[in-house]
C-alpha atoms as a PDB file:
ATOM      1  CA  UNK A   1     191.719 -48.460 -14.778  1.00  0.00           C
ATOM      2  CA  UNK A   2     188.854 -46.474 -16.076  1.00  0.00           C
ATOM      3  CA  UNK A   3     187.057 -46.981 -19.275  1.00  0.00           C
ATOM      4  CA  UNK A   4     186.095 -44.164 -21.736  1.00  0.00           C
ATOM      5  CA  UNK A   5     183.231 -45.376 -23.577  1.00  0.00           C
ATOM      6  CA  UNK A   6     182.325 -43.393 -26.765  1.00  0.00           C
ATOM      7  CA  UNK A   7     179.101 -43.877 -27.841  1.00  0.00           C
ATOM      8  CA  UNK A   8     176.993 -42.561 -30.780  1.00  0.00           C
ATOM      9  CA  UNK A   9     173.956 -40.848 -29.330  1.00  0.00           C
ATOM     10  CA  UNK A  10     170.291 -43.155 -30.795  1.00  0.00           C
ATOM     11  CA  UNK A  11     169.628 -42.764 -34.147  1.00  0.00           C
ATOM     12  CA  UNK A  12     166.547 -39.761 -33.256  1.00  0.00           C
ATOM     13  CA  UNK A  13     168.083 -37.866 -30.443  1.00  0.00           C
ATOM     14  CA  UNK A  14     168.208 -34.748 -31.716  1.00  0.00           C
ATOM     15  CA  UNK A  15     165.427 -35.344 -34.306  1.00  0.00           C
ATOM     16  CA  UNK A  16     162.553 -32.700 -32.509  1.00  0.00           C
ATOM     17  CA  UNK A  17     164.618 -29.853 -33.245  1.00  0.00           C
ATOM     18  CA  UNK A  18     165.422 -30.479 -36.664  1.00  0.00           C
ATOM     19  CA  UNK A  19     161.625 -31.477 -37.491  1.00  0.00           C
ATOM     20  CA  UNK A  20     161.010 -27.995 -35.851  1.00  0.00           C
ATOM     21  CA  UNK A  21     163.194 -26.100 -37.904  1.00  0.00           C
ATOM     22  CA  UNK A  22     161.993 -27.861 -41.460  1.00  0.00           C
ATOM     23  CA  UNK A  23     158.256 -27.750 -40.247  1.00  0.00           C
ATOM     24  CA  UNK A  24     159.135 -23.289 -39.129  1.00  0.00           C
ATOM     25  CA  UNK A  25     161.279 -23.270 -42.919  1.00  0.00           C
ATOM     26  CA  UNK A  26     158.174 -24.477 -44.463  1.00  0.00           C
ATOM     27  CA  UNK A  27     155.302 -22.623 -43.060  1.00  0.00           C
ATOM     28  CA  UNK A  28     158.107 -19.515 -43.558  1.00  0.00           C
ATOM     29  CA  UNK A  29     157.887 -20.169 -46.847  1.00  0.00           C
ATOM     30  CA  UNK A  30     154.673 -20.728 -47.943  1.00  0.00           C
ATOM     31  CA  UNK A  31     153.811 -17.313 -46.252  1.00  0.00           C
ATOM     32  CA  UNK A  32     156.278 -15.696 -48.097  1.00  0.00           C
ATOM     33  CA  UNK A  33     154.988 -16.840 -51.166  1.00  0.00           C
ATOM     34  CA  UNK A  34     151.595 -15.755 -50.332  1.00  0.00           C
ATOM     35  CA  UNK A  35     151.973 -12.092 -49.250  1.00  0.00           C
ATOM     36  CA  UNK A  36     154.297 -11.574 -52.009  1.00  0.00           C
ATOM     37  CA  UNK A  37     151.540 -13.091 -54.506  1.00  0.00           C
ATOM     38  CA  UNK A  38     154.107 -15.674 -56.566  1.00  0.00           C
ATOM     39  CA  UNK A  39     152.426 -18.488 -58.156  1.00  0.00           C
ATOM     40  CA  UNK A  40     153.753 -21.424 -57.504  1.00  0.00           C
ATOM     41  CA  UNK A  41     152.684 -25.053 -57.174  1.00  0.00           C
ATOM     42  CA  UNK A  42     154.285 -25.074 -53.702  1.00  0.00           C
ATOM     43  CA  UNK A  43     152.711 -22.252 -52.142  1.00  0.00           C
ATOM     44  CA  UNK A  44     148.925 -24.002 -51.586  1.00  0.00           C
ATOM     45  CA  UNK A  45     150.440 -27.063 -49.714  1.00  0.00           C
ATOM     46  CA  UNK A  46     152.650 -24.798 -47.768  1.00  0.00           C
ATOM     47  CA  UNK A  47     150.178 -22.178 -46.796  1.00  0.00           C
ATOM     48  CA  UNK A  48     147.758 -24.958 -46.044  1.00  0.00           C
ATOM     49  CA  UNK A  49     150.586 -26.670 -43.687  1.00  0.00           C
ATOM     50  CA  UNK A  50     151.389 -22.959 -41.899  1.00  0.00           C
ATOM     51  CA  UNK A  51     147.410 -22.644 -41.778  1.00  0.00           C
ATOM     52  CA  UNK A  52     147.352 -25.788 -39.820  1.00  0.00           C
ATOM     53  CA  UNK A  53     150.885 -26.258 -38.021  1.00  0.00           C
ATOM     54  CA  UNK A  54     151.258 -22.334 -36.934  1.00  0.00           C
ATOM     55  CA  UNK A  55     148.202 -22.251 -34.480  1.00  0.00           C
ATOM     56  CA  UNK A  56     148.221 -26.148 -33.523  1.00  0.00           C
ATOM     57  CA  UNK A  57     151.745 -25.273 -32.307  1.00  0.00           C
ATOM     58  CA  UNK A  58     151.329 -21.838 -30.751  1.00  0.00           C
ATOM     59  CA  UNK A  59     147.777 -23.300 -28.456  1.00  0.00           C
ATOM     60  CA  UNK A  60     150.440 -26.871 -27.719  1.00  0.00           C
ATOM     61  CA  UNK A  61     152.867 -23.962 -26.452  1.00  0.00           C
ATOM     62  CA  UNK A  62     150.305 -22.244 -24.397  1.00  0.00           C
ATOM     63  CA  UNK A  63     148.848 -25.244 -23.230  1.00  0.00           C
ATOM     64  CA  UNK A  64     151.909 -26.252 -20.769  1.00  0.00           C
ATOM     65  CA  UNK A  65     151.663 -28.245 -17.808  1.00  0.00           C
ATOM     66  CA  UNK A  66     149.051 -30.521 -19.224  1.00  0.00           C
ATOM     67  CA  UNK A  67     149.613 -34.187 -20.147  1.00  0.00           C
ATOM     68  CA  UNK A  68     151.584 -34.081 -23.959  1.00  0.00           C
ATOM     69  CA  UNK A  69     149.094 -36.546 -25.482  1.00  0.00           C
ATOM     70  CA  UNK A  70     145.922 -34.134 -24.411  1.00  0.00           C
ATOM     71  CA  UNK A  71     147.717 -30.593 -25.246  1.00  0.00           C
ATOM     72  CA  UNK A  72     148.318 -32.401 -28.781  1.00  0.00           C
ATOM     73  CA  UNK A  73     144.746 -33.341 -29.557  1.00  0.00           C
ATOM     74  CA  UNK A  74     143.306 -29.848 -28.383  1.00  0.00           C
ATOM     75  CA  UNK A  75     145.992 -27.865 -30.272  1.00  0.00           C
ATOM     76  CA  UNK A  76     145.046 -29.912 -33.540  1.00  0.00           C
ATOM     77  CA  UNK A  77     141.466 -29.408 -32.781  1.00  0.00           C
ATOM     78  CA  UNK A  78     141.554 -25.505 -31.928  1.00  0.00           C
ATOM     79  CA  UNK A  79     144.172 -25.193 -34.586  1.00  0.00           C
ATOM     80  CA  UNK A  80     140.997 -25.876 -36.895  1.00  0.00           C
ATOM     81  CA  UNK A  81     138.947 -23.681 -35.224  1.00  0.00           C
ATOM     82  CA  UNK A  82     141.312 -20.875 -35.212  1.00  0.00           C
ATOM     83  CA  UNK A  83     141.268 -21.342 -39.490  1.00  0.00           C
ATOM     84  CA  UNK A  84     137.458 -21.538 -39.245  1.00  0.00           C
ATOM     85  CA  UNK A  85     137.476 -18.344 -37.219  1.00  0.00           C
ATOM     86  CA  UNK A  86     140.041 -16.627 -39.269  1.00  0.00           C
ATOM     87  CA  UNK A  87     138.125 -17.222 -42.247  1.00  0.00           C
ATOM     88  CA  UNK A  88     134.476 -16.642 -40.940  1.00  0.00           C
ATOM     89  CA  UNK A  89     134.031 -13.096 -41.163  1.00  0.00           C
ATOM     90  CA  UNK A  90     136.004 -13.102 -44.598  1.00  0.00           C
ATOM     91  CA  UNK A  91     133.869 -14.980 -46.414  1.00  0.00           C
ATOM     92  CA  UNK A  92     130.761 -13.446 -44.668  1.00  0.00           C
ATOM     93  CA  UNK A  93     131.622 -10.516 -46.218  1.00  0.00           C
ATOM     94  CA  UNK A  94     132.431 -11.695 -48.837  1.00  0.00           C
ATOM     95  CA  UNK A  95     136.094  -9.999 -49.141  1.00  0.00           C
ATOM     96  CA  UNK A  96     137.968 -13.893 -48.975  1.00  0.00           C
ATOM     97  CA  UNK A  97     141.287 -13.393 -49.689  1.00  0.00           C
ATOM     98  CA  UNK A  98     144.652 -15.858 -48.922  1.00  0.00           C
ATOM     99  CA  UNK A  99     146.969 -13.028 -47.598  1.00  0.00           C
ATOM    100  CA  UNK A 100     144.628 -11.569 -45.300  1.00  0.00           C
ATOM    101  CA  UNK A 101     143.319 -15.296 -43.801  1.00  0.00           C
ATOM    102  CA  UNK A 102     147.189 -15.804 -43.341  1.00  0.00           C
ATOM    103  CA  UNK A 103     148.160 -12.397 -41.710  1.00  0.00           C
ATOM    104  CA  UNK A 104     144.656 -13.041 -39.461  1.00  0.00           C
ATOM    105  CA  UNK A 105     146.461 -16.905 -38.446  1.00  0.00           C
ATOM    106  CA  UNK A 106     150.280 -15.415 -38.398  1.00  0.00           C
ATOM    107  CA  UNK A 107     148.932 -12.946 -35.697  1.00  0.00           C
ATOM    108  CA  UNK A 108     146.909 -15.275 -33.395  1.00  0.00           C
ATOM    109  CA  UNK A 109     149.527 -17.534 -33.747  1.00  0.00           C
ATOM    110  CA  UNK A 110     152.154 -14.709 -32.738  1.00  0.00           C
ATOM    111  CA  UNK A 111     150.187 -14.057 -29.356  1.00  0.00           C
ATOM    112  CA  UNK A 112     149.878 -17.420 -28.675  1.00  0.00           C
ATOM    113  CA  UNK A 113     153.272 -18.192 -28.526  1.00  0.00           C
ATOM    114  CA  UNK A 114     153.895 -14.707 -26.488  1.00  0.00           C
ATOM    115  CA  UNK A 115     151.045 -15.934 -24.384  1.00  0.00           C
ATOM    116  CA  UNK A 116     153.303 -18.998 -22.601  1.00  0.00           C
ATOM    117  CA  UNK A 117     156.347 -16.909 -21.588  1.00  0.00           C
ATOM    118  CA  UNK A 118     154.378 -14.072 -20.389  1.00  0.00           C
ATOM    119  CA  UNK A 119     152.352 -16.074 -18.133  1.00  0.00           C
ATOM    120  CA  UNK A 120     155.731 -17.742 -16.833  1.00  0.00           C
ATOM    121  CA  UNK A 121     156.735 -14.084 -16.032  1.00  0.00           C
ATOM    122  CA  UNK A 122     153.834 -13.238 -14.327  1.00  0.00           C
ATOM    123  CA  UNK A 123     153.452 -16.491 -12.126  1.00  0.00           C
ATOM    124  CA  UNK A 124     156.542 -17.641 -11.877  1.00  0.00           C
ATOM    125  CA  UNK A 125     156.511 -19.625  -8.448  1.00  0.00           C
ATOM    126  CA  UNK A 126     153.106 -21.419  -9.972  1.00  0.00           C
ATOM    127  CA  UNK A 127     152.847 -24.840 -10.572  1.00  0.00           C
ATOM    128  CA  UNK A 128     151.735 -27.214 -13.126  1.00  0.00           C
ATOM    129  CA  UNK A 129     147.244 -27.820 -12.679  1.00  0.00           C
ATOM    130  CA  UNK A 130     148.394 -31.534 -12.358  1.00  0.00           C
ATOM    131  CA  UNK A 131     150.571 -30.327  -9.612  1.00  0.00           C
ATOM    132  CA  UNK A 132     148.130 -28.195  -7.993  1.00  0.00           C
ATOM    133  CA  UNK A 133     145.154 -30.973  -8.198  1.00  0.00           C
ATOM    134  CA  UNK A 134     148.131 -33.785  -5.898  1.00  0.00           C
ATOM    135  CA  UNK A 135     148.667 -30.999  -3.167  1.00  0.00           C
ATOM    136  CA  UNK A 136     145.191 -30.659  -3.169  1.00  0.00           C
ATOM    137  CA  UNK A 137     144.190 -34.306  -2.617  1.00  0.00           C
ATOM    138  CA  UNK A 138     147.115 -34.507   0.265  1.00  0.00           C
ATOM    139  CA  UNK A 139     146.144 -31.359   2.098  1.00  0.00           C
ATOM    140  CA  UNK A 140     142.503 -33.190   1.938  1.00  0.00           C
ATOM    141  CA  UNK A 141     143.652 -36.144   3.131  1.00  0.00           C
ATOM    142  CA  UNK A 142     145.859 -34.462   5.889  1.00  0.00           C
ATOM    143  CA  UNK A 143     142.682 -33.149   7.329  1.00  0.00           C
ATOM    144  CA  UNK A 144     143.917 -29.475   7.273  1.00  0.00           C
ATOM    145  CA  UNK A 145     140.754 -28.326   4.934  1.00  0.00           C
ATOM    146  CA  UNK A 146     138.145 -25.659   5.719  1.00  0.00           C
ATOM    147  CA  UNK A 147     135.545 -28.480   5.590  1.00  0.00           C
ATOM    148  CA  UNK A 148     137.215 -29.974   8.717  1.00  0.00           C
ATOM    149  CA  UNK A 149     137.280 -26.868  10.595  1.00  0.00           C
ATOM    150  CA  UNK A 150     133.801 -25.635   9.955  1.00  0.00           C
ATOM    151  CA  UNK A 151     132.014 -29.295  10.345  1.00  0.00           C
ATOM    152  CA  UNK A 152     133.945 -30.097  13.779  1.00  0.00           C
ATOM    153  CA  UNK A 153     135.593 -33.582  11.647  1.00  0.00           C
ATOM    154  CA  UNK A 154     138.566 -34.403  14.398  1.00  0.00           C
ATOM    155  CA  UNK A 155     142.038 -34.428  12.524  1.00  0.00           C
END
């Protein structure tokens, strides 16, 4: 006789996409409230978390294939530099203003997420660079290398 075990998936299971969704409802709202100029005490932390969360996610998008721990520390650290950038010539000229930094970090945000599916498109037989490097370091080891051929090393 078979048994039909029911179980209740783990408490976080399905907890990434519904952080996703609150953290894309935030940063939604926060530009909202920006480009249509309403003051309120929520827009600063908002805009500050889209200013932040929008790029960091867009470069961790673009930055597939690489280990999860290193695409999160270099999307948090070019997510700051993408705000520094965005606000550089701004307040070099003198012309700072919120809705403009924020349409400046909604756009390079936009391309970066179009960035990862478009280079899917165009490569799409390519591997991972982690990939790549291990079929490097067996067709070295196999013998079957131009350095072989050209230096006389017997296979």
């Amino acid at each position: 006789m078979q048994t039909i075990k029911n179980k209740p998936p783990p408490a976080g299971a399905d907890l990434l996409p519904v952080v996703a969704g609150a953290a894309f409802a935030v940063s939604g709202v926060g530009v909202a409230l920006t480009l249509v100029d309403v003051q309120s005490p929520l827009r600063a932390p908002f805009v500050l978390f889209f200013l932040f969360a929008g790029p960091a996610c867009g470069l961790f998008a673009a930055l597939s294939g690489f280990d999860p721990a290193v695409r999160a520390a270099v999307a948090a650290a070019g997510a700051v530099g993408i705000g520094l950038l965005a606000a550089l010539p701004a307040s070099s000229l003198h012309i700072l203003d919120v809705g403009g930094g924020v349409v400046a970090v909604a756009v390079i945000t936009a391309l970066l997420f179009l960035w990862a599916p478009a280079r899917r498109m165009r490569n799409p037989g390519s591997s991972t660079p982690s990939d790549q490097f291990l079929k490097a370091i067996k067709k070295i080891r196999s013998g079957s290398t131009a350095f072989s051929i050209r230096f006389g090393a017997k296979k």
